[in-house]
Protein backbone atom coordinates (compact mmCIF):
# COMPACT_ATOMS: atom_id res chain seq x y z
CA UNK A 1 2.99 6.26 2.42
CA UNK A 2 4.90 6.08 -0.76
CA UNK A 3 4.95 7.56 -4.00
CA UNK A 4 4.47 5.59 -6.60
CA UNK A 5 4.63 6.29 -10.81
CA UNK A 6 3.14 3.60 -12.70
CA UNK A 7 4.92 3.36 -16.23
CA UNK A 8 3.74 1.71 -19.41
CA UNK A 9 3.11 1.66 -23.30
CA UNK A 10 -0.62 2.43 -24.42
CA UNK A 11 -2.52 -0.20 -23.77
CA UNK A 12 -0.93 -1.52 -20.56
CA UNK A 13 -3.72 -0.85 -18.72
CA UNK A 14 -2.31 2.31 -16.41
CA UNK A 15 -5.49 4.33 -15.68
CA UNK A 16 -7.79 1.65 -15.60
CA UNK A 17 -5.81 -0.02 -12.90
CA UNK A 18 -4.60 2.96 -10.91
CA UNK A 19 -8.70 3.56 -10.44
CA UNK A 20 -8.38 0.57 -9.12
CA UNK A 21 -6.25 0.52 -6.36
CA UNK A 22 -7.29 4.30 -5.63
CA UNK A 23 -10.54 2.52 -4.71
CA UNK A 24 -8.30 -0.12 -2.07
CA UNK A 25 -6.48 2.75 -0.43
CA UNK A 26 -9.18 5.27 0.49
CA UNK A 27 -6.24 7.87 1.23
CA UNK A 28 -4.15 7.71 -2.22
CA UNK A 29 -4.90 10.26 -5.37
CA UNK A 30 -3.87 9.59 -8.76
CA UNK A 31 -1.59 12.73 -10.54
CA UNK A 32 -1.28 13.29 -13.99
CA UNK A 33 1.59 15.74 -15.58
CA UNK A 34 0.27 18.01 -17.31
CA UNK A 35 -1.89 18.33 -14.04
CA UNK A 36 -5.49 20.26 -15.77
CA UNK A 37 -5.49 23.69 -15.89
CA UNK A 38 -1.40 24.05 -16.54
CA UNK A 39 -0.86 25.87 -19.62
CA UNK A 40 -3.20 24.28 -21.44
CA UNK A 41 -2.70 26.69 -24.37
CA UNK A 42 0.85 25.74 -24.78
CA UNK A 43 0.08 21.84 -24.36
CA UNK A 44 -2.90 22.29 -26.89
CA UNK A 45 0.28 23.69 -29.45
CA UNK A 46 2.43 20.95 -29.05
CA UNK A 47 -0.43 18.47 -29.25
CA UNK A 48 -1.09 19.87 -32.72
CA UNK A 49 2.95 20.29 -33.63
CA UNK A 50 5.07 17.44 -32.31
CA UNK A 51 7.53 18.21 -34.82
CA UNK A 52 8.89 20.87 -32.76
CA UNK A 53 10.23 18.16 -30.27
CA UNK A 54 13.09 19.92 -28.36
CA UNK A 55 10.46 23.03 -27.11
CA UNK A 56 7.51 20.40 -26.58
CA UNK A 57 10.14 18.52 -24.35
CA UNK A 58 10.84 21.88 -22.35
CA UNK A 59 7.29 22.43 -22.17
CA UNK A 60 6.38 18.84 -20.70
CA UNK A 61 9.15 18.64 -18.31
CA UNK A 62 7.76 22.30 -17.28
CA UNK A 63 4.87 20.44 -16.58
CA UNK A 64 6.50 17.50 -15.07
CA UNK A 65 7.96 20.12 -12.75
CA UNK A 66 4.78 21.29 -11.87
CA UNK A 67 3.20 18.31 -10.88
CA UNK A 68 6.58 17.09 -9.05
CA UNK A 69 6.38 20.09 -6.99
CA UNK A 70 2.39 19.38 -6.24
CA UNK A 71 3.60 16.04 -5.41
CA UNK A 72 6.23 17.15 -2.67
CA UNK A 73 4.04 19.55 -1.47
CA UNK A 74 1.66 16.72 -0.52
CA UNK A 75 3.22 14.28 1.21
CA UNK A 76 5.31 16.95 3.34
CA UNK A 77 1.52 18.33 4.47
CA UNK A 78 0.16 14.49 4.88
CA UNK A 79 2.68 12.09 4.64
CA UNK A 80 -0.05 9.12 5.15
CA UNK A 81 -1.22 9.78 1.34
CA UNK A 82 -0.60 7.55 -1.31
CA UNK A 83 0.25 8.86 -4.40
CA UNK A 84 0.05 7.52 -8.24
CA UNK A 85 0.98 9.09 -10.93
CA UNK A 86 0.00 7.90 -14.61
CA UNK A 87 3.56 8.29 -16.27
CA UNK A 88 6.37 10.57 -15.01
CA UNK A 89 9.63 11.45 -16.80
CA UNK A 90 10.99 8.10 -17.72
CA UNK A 91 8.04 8.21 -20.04
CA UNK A 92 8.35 11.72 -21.11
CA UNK A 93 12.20 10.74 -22.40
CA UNK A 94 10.95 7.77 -24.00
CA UNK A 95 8.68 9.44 -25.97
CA UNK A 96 10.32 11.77 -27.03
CA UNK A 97 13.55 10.31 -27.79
CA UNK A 98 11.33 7.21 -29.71
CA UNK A 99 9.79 9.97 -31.94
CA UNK A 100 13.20 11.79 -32.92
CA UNK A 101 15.21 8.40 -33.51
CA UNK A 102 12.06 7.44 -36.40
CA UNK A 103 11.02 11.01 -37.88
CA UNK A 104 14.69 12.78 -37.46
CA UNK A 105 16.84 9.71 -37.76
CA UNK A 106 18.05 10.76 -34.04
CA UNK A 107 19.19 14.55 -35.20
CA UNK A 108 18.01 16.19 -31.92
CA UNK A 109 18.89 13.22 -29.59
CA UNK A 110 21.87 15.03 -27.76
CA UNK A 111 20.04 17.85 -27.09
CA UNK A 112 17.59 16.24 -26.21
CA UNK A 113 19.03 13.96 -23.62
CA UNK A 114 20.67 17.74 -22.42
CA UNK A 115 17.22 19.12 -21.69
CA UNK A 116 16.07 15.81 -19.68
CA UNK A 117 19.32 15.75 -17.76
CA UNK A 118 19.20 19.21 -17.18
CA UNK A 119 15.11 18.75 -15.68
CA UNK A 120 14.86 15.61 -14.12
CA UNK A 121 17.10 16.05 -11.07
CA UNK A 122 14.42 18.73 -9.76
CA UNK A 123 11.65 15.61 -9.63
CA UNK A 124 10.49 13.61 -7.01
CA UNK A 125 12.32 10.89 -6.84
CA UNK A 126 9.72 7.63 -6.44
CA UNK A 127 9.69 4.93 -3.68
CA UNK A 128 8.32 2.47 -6.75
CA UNK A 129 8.31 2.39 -10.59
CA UNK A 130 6.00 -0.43 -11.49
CA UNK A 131 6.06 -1.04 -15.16
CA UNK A 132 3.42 -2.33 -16.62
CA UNK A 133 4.47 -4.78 -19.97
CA UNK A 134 2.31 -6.36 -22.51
CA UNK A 135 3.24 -7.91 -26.02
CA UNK A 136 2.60 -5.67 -29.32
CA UNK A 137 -0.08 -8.19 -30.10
CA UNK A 138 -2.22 -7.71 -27.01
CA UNK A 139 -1.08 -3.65 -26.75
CA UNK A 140 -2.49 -3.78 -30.45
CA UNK A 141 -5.78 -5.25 -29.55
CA UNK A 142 -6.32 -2.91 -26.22
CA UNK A 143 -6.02 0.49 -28.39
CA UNK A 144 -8.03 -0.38 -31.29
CA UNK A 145 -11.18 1.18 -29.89
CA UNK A 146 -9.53 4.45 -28.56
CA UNK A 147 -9.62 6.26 -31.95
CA UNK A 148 -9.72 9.81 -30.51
CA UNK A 149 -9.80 11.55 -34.25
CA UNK A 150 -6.07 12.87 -33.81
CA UNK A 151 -3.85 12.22 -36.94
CA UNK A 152 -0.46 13.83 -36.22
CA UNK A 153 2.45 12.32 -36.42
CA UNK A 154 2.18 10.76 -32.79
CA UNK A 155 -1.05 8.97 -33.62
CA UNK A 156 -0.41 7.68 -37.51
CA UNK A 157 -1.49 4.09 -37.70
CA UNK A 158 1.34 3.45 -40.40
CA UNK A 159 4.22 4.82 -37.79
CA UNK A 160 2.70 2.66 -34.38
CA UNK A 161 4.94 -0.13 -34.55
CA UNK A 162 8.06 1.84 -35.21
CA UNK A 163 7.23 3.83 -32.59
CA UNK A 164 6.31 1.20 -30.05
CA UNK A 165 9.61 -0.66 -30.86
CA UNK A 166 12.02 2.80 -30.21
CA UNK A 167 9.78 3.79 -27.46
CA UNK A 168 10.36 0.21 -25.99
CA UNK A 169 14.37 0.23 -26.44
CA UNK A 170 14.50 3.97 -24.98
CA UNK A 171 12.35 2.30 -21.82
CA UNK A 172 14.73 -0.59 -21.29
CA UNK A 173 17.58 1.90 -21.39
CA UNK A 174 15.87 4.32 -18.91
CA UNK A 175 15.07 2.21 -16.97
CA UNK A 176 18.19 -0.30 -16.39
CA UNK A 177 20.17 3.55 -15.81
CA UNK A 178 16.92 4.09 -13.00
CA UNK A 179 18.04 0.77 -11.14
CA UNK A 180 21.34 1.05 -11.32
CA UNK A 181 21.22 4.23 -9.55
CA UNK A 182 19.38 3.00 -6.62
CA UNK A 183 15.32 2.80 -8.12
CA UNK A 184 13.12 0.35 -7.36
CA UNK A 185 11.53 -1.01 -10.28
CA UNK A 186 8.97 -3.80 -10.39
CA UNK A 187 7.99 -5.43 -13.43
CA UNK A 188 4.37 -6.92 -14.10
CA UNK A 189 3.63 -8.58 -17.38
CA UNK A 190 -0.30 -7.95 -17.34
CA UNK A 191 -0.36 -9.29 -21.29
CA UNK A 192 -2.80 -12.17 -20.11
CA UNK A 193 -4.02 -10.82 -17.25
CA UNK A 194 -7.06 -9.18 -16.66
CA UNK A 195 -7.57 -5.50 -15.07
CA UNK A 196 -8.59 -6.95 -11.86
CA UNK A 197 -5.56 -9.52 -11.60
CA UNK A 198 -3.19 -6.80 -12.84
CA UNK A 199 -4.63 -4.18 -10.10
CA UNK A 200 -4.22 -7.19 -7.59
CA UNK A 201 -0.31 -7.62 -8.33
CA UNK A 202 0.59 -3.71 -8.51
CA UNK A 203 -1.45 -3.68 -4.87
CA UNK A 204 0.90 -6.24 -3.90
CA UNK A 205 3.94 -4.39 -4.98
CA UNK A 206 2.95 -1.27 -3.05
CA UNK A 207 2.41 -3.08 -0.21
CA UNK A 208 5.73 -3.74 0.00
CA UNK A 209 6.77 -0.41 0.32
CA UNK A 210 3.84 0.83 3.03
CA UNK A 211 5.72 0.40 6.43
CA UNK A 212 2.64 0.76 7.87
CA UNK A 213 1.01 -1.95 6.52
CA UNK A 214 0.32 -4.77 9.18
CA UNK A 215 2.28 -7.96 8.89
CA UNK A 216 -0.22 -10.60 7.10
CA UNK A 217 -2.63 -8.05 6.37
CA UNK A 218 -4.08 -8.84 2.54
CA UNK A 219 -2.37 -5.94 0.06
CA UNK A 220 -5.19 -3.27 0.23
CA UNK A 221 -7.52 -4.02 3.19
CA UNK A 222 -7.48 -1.75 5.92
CA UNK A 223 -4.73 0.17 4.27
CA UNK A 224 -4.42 3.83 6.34
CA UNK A 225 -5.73 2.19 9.59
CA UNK A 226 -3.40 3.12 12.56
C-alpha cells in the first residue's frame, strides 16, 4: 500500500481528516515529523527561537530524516500498511522559506534552499501528495479557536496574512518543481466542504494508488482484504 503525505496551510483540515481515513483503512498509521520523543529539547529551542532559521531548518529536516527512515523501515517489514503523514518536507521548505522572505527580506534564502537540497534526496519519496486548499477567508475562520498561548514570531496575529501569502507562493513553487519531476500531486479544494466530504475525496484519491483495491469496490470498504 502506498505512502501518502497530506500537505496543507493551517486550517485545511489535515489531522482531522487523516483520523478519518485511518478509521477506513484499519491497516494505515498516521506519522508526524518530529515523530514524539525525537529531540524534543532541541525542537522545544527552536519553538521558542525561530529567528535562528537556518539551524531550526537543519534541526527539522534531522527530524524529517528520522521519520523518513521510520517510514522505509515500515513498509519494507509490511508492505500492506498504509501510511499518512501530516506534512513532510515540501512543508518544512515552505515554511521556512515564507518566514525568511517577510522577517529577513529573503537574506538566508540561498542557504537555505542549500540545506533543503542538500536533505531532501535522503526522504521517502511519496506515491501521493494530496494538497489540501482552502481560501484565506475560510483558513481564517478554521484557526480562530486554536489560540495555543504561543506569541513568537510564527504565531503573531499581525504577521498571519503575510505569512500565509509567502508560504502559499513557496507551495505553488514546490510543488509545480514536485510534478515536474515525476510526483503525483492531487489537489482538493475542501474550502466548502465539510470534514466528512473532504475525508471522502482524499479516500478516493488513495484509492487510486492501492493496486490492491478491487475494481468497483467503494474507496475505503474492505480496504486490506486479500
Amino acid at each position: 500500500m502506498p505512502f501518502v503525505a497530506i500537505e496543507g496551510v493551517n486550517g485545511a483540515g489535515k489531522s482531522t481528516i487523516i483520523d478519518m481515513i485511518i478509521k477506513r483503512f484499519p491497516n494505515a498509521i498516521k506519522v508526524k515529523s518530529p515523530m514524539d520523543g525525537f529531540m524534543d529539547e532541541l525542537k522545544d529551542y527552536f519553538v521558542r527561537h525561530p529567528e535562528s532559521v537556518a539551524a531550526r531548518t537543519t534541526y527539522f529536516n534531522t527530524a524529517m530524516g528520522h521519520t523518513s527512515d521510520f517510514v522505509k523501515r515500515v513498509l519494507e517489514s509490511d508492505p500492506e500498511r498504509l501510511i499518512l503523514t501530516d506534512r513532510y518536507w515540501y512543508a518544512t521548505e515552505a515554511s521556512h522559506l515564507s518566514w525568511d522572505t517577510v522577517y529577513n527580506g529573503s537574506s538566508e534564502r540561498q542557504e537555505l534552499l542549500e540545506i533543503m537540497e542538500a536533505a531532501k534526496r535522503y526522504f521517502v519519496k511519496p506515491d501521493l501528495v494530496v494538497i489540501l486548499e482552502v481560501d484565506d477567508r475560510e483558513r481564517l475562520l478554521r484557526v480562530a479557536g486554536r489560540d495555543d498561548g504561543r506569541r513568537d514570531k510564527w504565531h503573531l496575529p499581525e504577521k498571519d496574512t503575510e505569512l500565509f501569502n509567502a508560504f502559499k507562493k513557496e507551495y505553488d513553487r514546490i510543488f509545480g518543481e514536485a510534478e515536474m519531476k515525476g510526483t503525483r500531486i492531487s489537489r482538493i479544494d475542501s474550502t466548502h466542504m465539510n470534514a466528512e466530504e473532504s475525508a471522502e475525496m482524499v479516500t478516493g484519491e488513495i484509492a487510486k494508488v492501492m493496486p490492491r483495491l478491487i475494481d468497483g469496490e467503494k474507496p475505503g470498504k474492505n480496504v486490506g482484504r486479500t
